[in-house]
C-alpha atoms as a PDB file:
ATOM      1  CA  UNK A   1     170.974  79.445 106.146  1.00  0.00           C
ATOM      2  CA  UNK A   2     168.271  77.239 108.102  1.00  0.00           C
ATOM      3  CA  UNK A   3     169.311  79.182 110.938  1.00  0.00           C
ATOM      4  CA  UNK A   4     168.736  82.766 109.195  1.00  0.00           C
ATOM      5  CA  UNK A   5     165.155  81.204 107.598  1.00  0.00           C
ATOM      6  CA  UNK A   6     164.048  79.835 111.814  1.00  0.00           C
ATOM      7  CA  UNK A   7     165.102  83.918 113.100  1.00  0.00           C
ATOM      8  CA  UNK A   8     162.905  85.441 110.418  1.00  0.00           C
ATOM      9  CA  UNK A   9     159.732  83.084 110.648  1.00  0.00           C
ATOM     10  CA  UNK A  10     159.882  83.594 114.222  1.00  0.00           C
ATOM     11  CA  UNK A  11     160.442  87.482 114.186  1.00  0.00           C
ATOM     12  CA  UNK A  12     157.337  87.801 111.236  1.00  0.00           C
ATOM     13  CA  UNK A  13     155.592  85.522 113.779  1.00  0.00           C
ATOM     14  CA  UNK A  14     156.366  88.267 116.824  1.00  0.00           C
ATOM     15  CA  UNK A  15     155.631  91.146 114.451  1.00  0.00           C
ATOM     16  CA  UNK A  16     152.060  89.645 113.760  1.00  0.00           C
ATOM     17  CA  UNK A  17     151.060  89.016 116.910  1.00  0.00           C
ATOM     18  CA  UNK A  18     152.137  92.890 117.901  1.00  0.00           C
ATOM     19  CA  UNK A  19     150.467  94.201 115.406  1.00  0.00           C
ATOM     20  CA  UNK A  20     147.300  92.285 115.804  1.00  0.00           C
ATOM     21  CA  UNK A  21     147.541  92.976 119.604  1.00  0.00           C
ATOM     22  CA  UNK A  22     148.084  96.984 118.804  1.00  0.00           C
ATOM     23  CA  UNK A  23     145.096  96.480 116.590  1.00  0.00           C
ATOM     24  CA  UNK A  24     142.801  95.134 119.052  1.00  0.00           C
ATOM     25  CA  UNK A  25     143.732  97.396 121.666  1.00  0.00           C
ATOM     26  CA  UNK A  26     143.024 100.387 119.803  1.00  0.00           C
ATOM     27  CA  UNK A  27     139.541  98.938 118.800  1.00  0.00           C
ATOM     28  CA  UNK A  28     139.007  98.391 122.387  1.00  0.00           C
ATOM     29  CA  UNK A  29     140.058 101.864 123.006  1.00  0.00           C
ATOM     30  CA  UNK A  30     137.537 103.501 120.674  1.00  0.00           C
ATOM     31  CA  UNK A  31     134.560 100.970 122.189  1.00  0.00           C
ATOM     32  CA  UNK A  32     135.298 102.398 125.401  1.00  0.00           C
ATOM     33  CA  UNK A  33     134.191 105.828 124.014  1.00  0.00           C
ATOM     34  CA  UNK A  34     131.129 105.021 122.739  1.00  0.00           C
ATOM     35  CA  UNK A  35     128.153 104.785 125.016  1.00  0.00           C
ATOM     36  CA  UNK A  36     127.263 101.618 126.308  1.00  0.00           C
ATOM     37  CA  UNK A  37     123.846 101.812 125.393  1.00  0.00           C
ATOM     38  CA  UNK A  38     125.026 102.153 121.627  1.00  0.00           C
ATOM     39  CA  UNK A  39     126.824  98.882 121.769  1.00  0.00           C
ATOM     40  CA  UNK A  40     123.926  96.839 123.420  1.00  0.00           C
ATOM     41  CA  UNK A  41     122.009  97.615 120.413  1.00  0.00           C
ATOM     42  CA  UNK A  42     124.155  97.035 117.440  1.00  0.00           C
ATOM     43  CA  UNK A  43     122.519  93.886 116.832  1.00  0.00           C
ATOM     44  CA  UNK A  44     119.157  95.310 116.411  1.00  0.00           C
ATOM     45  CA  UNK A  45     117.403  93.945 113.845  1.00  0.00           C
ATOM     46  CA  UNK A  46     116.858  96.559 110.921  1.00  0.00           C
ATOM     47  CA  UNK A  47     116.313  97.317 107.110  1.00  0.00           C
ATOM     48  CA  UNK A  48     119.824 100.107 106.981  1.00  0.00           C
ATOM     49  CA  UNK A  49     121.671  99.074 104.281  1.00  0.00           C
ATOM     50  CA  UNK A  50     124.784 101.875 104.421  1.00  0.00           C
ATOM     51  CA  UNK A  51     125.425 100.736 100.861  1.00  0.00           C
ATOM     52  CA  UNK A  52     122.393 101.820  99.200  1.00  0.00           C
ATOM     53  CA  UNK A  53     122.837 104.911 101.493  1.00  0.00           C
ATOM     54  CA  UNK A  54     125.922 106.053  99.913  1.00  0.00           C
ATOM     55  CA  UNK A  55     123.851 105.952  96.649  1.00  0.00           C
ATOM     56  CA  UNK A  56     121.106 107.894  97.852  1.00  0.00           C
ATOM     57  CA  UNK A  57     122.784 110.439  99.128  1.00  0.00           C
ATOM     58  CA  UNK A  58     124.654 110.900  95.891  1.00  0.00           C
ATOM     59  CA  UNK A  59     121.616 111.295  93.950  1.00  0.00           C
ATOM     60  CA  UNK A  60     120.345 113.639  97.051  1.00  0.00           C
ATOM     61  CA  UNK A  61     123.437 116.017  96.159  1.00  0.00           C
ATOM     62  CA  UNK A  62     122.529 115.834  92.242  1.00  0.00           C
ATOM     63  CA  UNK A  63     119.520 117.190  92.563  1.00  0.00           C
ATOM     64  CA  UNK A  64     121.070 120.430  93.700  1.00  0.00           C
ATOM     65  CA  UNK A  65     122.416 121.350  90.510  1.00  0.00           C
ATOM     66  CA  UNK A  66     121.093 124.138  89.064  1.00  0.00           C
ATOM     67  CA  UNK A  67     121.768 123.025  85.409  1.00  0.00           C
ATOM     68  CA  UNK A  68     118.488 121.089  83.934  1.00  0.00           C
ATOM     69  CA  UNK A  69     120.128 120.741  80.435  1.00  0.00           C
ATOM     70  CA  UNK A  70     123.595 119.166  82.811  1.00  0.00           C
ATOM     71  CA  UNK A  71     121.336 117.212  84.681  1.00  0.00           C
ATOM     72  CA  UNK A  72     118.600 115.575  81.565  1.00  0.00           C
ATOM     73  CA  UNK A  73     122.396 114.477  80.062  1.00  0.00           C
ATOM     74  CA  UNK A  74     123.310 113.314  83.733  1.00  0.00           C
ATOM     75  CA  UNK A  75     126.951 114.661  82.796  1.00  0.00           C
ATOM     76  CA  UNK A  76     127.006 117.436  85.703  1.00  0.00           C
ATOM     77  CA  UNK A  77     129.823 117.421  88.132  1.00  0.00           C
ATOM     78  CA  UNK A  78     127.505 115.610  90.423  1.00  0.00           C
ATOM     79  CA  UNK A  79     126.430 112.794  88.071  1.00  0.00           C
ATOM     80  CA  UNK A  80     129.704 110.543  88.367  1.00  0.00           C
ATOM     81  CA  UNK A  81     130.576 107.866  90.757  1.00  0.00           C
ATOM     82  CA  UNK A  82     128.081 105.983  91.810  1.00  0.00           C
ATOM     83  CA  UNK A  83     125.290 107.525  90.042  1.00  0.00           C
ATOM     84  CA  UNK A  84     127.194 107.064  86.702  1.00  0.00           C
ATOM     85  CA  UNK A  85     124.533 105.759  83.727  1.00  0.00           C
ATOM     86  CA  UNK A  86     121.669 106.931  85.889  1.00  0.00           C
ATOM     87  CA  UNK A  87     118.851 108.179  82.844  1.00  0.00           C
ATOM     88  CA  UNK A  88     116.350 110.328  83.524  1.00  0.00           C
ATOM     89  CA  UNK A  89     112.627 110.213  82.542  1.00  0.00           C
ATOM     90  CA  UNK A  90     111.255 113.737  84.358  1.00  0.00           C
ATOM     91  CA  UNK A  91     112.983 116.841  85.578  1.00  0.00           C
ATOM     92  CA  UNK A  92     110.397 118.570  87.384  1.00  0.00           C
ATOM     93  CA  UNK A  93     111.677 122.478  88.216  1.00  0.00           C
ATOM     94  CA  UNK A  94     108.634 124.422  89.839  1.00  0.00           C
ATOM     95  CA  UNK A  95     110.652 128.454  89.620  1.00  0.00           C
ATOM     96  CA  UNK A  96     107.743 130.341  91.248  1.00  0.00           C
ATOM     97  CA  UNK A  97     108.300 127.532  94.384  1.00  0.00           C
ATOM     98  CA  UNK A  98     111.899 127.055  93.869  1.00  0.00           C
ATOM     99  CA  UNK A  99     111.621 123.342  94.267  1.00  0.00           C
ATOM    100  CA  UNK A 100     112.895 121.017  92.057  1.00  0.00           C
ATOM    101  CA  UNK A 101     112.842 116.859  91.520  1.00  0.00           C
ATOM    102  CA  UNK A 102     113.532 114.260  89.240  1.00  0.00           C
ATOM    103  CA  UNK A 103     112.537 110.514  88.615  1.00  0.00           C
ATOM    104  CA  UNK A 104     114.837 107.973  86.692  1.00  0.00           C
ATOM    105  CA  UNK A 105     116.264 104.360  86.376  1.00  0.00           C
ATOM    106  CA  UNK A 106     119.361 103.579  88.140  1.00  0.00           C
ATOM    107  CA  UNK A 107     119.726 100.175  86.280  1.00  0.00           C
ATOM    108  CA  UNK A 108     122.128  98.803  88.735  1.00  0.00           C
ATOM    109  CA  UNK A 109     120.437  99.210  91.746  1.00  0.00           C
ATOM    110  CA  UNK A 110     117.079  98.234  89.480  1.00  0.00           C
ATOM    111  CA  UNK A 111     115.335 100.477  90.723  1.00  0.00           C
ATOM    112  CA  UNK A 112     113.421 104.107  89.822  1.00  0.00           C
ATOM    113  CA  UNK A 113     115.323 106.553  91.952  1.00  0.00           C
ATOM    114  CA  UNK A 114     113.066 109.935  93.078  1.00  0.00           C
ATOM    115  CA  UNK A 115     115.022 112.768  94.771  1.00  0.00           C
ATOM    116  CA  UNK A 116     114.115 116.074  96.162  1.00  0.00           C
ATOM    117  CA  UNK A 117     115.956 119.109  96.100  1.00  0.00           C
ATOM    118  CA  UNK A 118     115.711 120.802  99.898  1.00  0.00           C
ATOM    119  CA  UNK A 119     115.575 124.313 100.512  1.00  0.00           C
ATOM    120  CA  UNK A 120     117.517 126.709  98.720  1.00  0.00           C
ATOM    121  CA  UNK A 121     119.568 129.033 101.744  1.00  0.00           C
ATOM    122  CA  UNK A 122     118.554 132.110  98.658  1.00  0.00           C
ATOM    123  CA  UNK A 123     114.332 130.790  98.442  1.00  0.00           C
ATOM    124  CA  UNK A 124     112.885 133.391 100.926  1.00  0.00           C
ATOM    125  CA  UNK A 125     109.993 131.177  99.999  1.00  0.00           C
ATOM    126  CA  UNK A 126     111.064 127.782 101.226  1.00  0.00           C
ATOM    127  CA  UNK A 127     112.212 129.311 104.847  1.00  0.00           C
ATOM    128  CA  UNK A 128     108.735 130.370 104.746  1.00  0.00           C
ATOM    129  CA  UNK A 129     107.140 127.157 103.931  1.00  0.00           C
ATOM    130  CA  UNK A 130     110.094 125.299 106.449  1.00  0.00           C
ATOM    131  CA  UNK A 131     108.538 127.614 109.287  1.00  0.00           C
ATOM    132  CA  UNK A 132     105.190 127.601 108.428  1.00  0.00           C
ATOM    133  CA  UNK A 133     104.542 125.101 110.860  1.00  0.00           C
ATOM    134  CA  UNK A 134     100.550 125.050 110.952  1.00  0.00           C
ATOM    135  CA  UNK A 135      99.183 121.670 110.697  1.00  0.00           C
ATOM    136  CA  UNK A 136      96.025 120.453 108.712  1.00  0.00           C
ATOM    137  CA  UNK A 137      94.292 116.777 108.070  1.00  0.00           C
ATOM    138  CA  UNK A 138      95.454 114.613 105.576  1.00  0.00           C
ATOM    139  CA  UNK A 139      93.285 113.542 103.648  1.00  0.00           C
ATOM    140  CA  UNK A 140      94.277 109.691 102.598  1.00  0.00           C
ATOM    141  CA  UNK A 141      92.283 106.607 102.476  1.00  0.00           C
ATOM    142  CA  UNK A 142      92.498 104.716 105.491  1.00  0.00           C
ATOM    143  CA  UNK A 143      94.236 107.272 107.121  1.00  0.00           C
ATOM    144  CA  UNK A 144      91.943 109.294 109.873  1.00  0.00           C
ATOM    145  CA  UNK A 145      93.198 111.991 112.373  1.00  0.00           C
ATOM    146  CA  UNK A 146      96.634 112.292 110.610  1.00  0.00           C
ATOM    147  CA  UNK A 147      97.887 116.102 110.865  1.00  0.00           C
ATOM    148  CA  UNK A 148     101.162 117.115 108.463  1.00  0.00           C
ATOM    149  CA  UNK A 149     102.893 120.581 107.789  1.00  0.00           C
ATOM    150  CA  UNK A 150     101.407 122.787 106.171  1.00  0.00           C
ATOM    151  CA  UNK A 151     103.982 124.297 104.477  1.00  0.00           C
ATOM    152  CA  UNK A 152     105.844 121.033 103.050  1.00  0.00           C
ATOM    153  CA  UNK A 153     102.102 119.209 101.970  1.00  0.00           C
ATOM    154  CA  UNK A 154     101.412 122.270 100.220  1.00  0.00           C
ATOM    155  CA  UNK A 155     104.492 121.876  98.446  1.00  0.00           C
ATOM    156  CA  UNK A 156     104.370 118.632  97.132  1.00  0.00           C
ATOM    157  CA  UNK A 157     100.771 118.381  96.977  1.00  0.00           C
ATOM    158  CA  UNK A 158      99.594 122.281  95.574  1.00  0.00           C
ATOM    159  CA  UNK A 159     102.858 122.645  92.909  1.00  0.00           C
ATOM    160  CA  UNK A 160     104.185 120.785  89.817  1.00  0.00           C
ATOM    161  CA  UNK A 161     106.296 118.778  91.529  1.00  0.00           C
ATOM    162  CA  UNK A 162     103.785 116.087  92.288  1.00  0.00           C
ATOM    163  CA  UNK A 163     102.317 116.010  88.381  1.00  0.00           C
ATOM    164  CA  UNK A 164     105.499 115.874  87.147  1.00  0.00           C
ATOM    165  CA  UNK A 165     107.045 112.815  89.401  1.00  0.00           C
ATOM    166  CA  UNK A 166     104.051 111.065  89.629  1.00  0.00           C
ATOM    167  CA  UNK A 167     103.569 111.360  85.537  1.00  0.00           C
ATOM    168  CA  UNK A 168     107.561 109.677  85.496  1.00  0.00           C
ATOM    169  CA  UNK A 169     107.190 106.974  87.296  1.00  0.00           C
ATOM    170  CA  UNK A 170     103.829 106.038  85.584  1.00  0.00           C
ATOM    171  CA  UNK A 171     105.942 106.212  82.482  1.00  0.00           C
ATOM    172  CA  UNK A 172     108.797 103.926  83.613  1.00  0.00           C
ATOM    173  CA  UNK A 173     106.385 101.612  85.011  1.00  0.00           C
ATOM    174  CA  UNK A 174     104.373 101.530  81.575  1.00  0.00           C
ATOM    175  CA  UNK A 175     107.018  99.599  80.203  1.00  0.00           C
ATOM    176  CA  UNK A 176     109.041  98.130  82.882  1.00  0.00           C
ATOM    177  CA  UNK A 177     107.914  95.549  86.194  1.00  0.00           C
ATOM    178  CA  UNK A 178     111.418  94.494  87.627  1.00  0.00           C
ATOM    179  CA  UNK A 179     112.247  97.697  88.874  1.00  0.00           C
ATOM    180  CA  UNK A 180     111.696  98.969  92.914  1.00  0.00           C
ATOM    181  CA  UNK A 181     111.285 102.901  94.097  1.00  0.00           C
ATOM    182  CA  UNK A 182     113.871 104.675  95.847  1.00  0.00           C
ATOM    183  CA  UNK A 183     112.893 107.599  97.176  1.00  0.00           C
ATOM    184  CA  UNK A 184     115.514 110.286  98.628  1.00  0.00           C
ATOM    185  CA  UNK A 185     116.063 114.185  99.642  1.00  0.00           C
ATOM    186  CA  UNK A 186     117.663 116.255 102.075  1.00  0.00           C
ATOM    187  CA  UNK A 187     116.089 118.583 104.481  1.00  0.00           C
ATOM    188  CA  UNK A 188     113.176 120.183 103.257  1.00  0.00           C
ATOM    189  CA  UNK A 189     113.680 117.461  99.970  1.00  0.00           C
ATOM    190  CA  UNK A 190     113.864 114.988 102.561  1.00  0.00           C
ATOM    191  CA  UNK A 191     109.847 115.756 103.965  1.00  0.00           C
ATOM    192  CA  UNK A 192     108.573 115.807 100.492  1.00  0.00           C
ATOM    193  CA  UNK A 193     110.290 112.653  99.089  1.00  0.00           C
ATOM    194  CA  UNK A 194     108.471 111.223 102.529  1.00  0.00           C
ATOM    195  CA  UNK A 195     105.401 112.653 101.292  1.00  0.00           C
ATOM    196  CA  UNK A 196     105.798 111.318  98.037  1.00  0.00           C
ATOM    197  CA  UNK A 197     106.346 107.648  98.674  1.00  0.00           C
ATOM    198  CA  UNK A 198     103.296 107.861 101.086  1.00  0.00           C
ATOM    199  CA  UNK A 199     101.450 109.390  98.133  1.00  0.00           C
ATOM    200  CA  UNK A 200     102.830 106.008  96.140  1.00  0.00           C
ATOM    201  CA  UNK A 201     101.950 103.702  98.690  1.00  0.00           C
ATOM    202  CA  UNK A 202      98.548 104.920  99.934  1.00  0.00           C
ATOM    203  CA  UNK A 203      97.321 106.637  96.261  1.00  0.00           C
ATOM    204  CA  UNK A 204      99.128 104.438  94.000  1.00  0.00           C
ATOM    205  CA  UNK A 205      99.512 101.411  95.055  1.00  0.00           C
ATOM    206  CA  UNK A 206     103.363 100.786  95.093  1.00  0.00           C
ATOM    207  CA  UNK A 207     104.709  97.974  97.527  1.00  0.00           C
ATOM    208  CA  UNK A 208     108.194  97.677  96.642  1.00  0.00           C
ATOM    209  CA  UNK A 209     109.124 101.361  98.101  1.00  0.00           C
ATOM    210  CA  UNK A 210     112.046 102.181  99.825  1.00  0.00           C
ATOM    211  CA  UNK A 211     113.040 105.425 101.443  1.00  0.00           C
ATOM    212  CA  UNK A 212     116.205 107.360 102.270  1.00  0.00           C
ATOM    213  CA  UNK A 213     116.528 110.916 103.540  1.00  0.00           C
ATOM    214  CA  UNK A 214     119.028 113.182 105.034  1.00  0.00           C
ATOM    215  CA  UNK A 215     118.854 115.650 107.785  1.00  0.00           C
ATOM    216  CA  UNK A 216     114.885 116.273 107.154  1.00  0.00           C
ATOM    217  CA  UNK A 217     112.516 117.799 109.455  1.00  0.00           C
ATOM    218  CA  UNK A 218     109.156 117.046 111.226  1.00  0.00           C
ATOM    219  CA  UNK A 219     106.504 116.428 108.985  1.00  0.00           C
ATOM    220  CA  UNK A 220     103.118 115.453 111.048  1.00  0.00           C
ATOM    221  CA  UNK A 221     102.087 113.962 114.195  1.00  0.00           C
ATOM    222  CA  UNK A 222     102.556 110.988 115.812  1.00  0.00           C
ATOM    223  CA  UNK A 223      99.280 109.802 114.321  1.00  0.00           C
ATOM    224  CA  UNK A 224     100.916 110.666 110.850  1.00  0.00           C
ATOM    225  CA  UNK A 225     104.137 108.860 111.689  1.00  0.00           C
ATOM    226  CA  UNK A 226     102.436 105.634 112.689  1.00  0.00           C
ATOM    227  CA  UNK A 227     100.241 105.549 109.532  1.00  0.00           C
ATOM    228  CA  UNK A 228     103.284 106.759 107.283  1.00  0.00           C
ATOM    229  CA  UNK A 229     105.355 103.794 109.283  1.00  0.00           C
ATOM    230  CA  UNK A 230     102.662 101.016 108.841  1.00  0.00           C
ATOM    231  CA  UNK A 231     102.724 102.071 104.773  1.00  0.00           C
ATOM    232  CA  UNK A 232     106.212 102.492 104.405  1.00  0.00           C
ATOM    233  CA  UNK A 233     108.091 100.459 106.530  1.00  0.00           C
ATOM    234  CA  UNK A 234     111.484 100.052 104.581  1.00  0.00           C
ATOM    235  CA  UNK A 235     112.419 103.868 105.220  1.00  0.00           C
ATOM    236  CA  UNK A 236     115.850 105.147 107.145  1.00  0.00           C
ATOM    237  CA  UNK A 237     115.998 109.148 108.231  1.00  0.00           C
ATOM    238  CA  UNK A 238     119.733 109.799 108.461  1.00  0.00           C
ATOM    239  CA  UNK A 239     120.741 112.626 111.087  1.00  0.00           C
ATOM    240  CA  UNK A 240     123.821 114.030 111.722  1.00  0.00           C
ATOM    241  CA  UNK A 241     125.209 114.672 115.156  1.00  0.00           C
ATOM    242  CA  UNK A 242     124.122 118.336 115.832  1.00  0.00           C
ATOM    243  CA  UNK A 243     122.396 118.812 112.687  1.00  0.00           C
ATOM    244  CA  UNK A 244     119.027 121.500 113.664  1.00  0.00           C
ATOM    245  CA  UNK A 245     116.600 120.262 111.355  1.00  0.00           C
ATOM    246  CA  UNK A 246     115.734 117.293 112.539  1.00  0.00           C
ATOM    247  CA  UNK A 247     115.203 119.156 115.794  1.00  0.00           C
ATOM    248  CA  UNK A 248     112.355 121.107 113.536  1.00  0.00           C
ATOM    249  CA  UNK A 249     109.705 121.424 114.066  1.00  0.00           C
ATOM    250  CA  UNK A 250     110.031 120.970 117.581  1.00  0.00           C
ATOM    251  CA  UNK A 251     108.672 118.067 119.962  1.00  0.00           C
ATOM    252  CA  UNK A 252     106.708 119.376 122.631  1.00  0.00           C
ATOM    253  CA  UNK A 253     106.409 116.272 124.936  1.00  0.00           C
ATOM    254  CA  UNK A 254     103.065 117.910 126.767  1.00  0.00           C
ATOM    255  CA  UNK A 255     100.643 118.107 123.752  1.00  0.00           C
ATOM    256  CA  UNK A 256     100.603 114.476 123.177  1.00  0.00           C
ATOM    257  CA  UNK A 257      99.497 113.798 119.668  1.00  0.00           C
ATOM    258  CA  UNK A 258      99.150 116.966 119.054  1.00  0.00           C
ATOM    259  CA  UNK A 259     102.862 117.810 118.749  1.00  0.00           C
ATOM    260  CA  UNK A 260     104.915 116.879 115.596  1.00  0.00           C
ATOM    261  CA  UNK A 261     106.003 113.744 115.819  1.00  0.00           C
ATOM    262  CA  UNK A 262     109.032 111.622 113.923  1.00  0.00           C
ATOM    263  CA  UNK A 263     108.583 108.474 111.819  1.00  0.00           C
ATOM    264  CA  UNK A 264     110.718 105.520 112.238  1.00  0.00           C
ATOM    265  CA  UNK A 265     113.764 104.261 111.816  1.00  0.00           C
ATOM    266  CA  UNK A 266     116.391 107.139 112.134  1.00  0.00           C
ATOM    267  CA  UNK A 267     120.195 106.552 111.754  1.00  0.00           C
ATOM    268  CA  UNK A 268     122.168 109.086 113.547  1.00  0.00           C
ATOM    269  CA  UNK A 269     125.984 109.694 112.901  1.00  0.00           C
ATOM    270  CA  UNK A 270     127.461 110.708 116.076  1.00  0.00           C
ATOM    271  CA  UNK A 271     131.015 112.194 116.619  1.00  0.00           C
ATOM    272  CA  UNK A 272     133.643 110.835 119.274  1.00  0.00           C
ATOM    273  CA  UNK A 273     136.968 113.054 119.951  1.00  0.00           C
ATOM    274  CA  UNK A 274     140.012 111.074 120.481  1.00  0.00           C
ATOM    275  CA  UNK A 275     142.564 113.588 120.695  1.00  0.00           C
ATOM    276  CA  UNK A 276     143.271 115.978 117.741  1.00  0.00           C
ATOM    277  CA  UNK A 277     140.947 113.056 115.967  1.00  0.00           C
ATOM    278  CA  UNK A 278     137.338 112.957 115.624  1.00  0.00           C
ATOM    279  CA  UNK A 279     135.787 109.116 114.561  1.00  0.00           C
ATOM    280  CA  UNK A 280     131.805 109.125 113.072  1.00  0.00           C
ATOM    281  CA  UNK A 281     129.898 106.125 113.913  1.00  0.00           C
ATOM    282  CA  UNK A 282     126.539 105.186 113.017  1.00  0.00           C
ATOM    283  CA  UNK A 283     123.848 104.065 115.519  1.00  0.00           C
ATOM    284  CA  UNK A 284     120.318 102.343 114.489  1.00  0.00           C
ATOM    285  CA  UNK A 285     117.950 104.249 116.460  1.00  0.00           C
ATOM    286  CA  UNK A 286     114.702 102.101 118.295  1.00  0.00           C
ATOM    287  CA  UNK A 287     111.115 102.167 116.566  1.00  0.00           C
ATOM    288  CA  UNK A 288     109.769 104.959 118.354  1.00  0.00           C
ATOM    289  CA  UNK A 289     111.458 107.955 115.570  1.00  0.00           C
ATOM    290  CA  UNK A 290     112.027 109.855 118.939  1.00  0.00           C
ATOM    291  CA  UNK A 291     114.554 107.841 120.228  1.00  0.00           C
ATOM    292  CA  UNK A 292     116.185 109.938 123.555  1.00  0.00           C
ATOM    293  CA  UNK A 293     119.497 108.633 122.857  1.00  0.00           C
ATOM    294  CA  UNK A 294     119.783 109.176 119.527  1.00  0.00           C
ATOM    295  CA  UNK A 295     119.885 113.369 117.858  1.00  0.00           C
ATOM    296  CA  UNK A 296     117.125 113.542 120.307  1.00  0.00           C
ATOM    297  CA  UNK A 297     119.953 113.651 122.860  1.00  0.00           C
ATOM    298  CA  UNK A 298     121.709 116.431 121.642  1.00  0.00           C
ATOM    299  CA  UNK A 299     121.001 120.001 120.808  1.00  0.00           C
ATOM    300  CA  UNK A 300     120.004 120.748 117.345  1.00  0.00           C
ATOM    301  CA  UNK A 301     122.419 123.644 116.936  1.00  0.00           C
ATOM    302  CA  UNK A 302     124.783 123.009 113.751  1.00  0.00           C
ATOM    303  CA  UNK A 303     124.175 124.104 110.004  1.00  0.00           C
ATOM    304  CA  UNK A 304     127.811 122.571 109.426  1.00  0.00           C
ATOM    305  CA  UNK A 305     126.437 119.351 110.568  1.00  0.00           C
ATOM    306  CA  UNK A 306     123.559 119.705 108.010  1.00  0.00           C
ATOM    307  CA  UNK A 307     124.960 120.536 104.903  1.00  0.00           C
ATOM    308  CA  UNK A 308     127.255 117.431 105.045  1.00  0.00           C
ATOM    309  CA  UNK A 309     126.270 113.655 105.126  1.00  0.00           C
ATOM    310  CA  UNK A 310     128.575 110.458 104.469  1.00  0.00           C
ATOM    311  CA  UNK A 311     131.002 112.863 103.195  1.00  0.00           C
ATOM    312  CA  UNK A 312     129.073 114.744 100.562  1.00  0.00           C
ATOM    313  CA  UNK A 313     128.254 118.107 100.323  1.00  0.00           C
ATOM    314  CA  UNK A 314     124.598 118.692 100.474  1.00  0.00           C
ATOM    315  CA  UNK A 315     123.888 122.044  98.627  1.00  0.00           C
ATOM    316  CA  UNK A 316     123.414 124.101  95.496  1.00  0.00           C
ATOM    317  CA  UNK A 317     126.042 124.386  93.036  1.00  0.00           C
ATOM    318  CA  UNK A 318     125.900 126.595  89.759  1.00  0.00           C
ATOM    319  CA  UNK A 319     127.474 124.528  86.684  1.00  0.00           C
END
């Protein structure tokens, strides 16, 4: 029986040491694939938390639903997981704009969550505003010589969305000081919940701001993204291999300021084929927010890649 007990201990023992080896060597496998100048820089100091980004993107998806009595219950399809017990205080719907927002408290994250619907693929209007890409100053204190889109200030700044969010976080704040912002949107939602916690931040006052957004666009130059950097630091733009709006509008290396310009610190999934397989990693881009080996390294030609982000679907949905 001793004898039986020794063969198995030492058999487990051979097992574990295969599989740990198999392990390893497949990790080793997929490093090889990845560029080396990704894994130089993993230990780059940064404020991505991919935890809180798997909240905000959920509460980026909810936004989409076009249900406002669904969404002021929170009870939509889209209102589950890890958005569950969110309550919210304004549901701003603009219909002549087709834009839409809300502002609530997410108690467990303690923290007044914004997000910004992005443009509707139906809102002739939106594709206008998204290509509308004539600049003009904005006018901020302490801010000189900044130049944003025309077409995405004039939507936060000249609708009801900014009344209405502004007006709901004024109210949470009124009677509560231990919550943060979070601020989040995809693509065209992603430039004005930018816009918005600049608007916070520079008109407001807010310090404890941070900022998530998915797949969004340009939104000024690179005076603009140095003065939206130095005011809100603690912001991650997530892009998405191939996705083409973050390629928009475009960055015309030869006109210098001039040219729209990206605000730090991008996260770009990227996709490595291994076989039939296909792995997504995540790489912290440099402080720059044009980053050459980051999207900026690939051609902004996928809608596919847009509409989807840490595995949720980013689009409208009829309840």
């Amino acid at each position: 029986m001793g004898l039986v007990s020794g063969l198995t201990a030492i058999l487990k023992s051979v097992l574990t040491l295969l599989l740990l080896n198999f392990h390893q060597g497949t990790q080793n496998v997929l490093e090889s694939l990845v560029p080396k100048q990704f894994l130089q820089r993993q230990s780059r100091e940064c404020l991505y938390n991919r935890t809180l980004a798997l909240y905000a993107v959920e509460y980026a998806a909810a936004v989409y639903v076009d249900n406002p009595p669904s969404l002021l219950a929170w009870n939509c399809s889209r209102c589950q997981g890890l958005t569950a017990g969110f309550k919210i205080e304004e549901l701003v719907v603009d219909v002549p704009h087709c834009l839409q927002a809300y502002v609530g408290v997410a108690e467990d994250l303690k923290a007044i969550v914004i997000s910004f619907r992005g443009t509707q693929e139906t809102s002739y209007q939106n594709w206008a505003e998204d290509l509308y890409f004539r600049q003009l100053d904005l006018n901020y204190p302490g801010i000189e010589d900044a130049m944003v889109h025309s077409g995405f200030y004039s939507a936060y700044h000249n609708t009801t969305l900014r009344e209405g969010v502004v007006k709901g976080v004024q109210a949470i704040l009124a009677t509560r000081d231990d919550l943060g912002t979070i601020v989040t949107g995809h693509s065209m939602g992603g430039a004005m919940a930018s816009l918005c916690a600049l608007d916070l931040a520079a008109n407001f006052g807010l310090k404890d701001l941070k900022v998530i957004t998915f797949g969004q666009p340009r939104i000024g130059n690179s005076i603009f993204a140095a003065a939206y950097y130095a005011l809100v630091p603690n912001t991650v733009r997530m892009t998405h291999s191939h996705d083409i709006v973050p390629h928009l509008p475009p960055y015309y290396t030869l006109l210098g300021e001039k040219t729209y310009h990206h605000f730090a610190t991008e996260v770009w999934i990227f996709k490595i084929q291994v076989g039939r397989l296909q792995y997504e990693f995540e790489e912290i881009c440099d402080s720059s927010g044009e980053d050459p080996d980051c999207s900026r390294s690939v051609t902004g030609n996928s809608i596919t890649d847009h509409l989807q982000y840490l595995g949720v679907y980013l689009k409208r949905v009829d309840e």
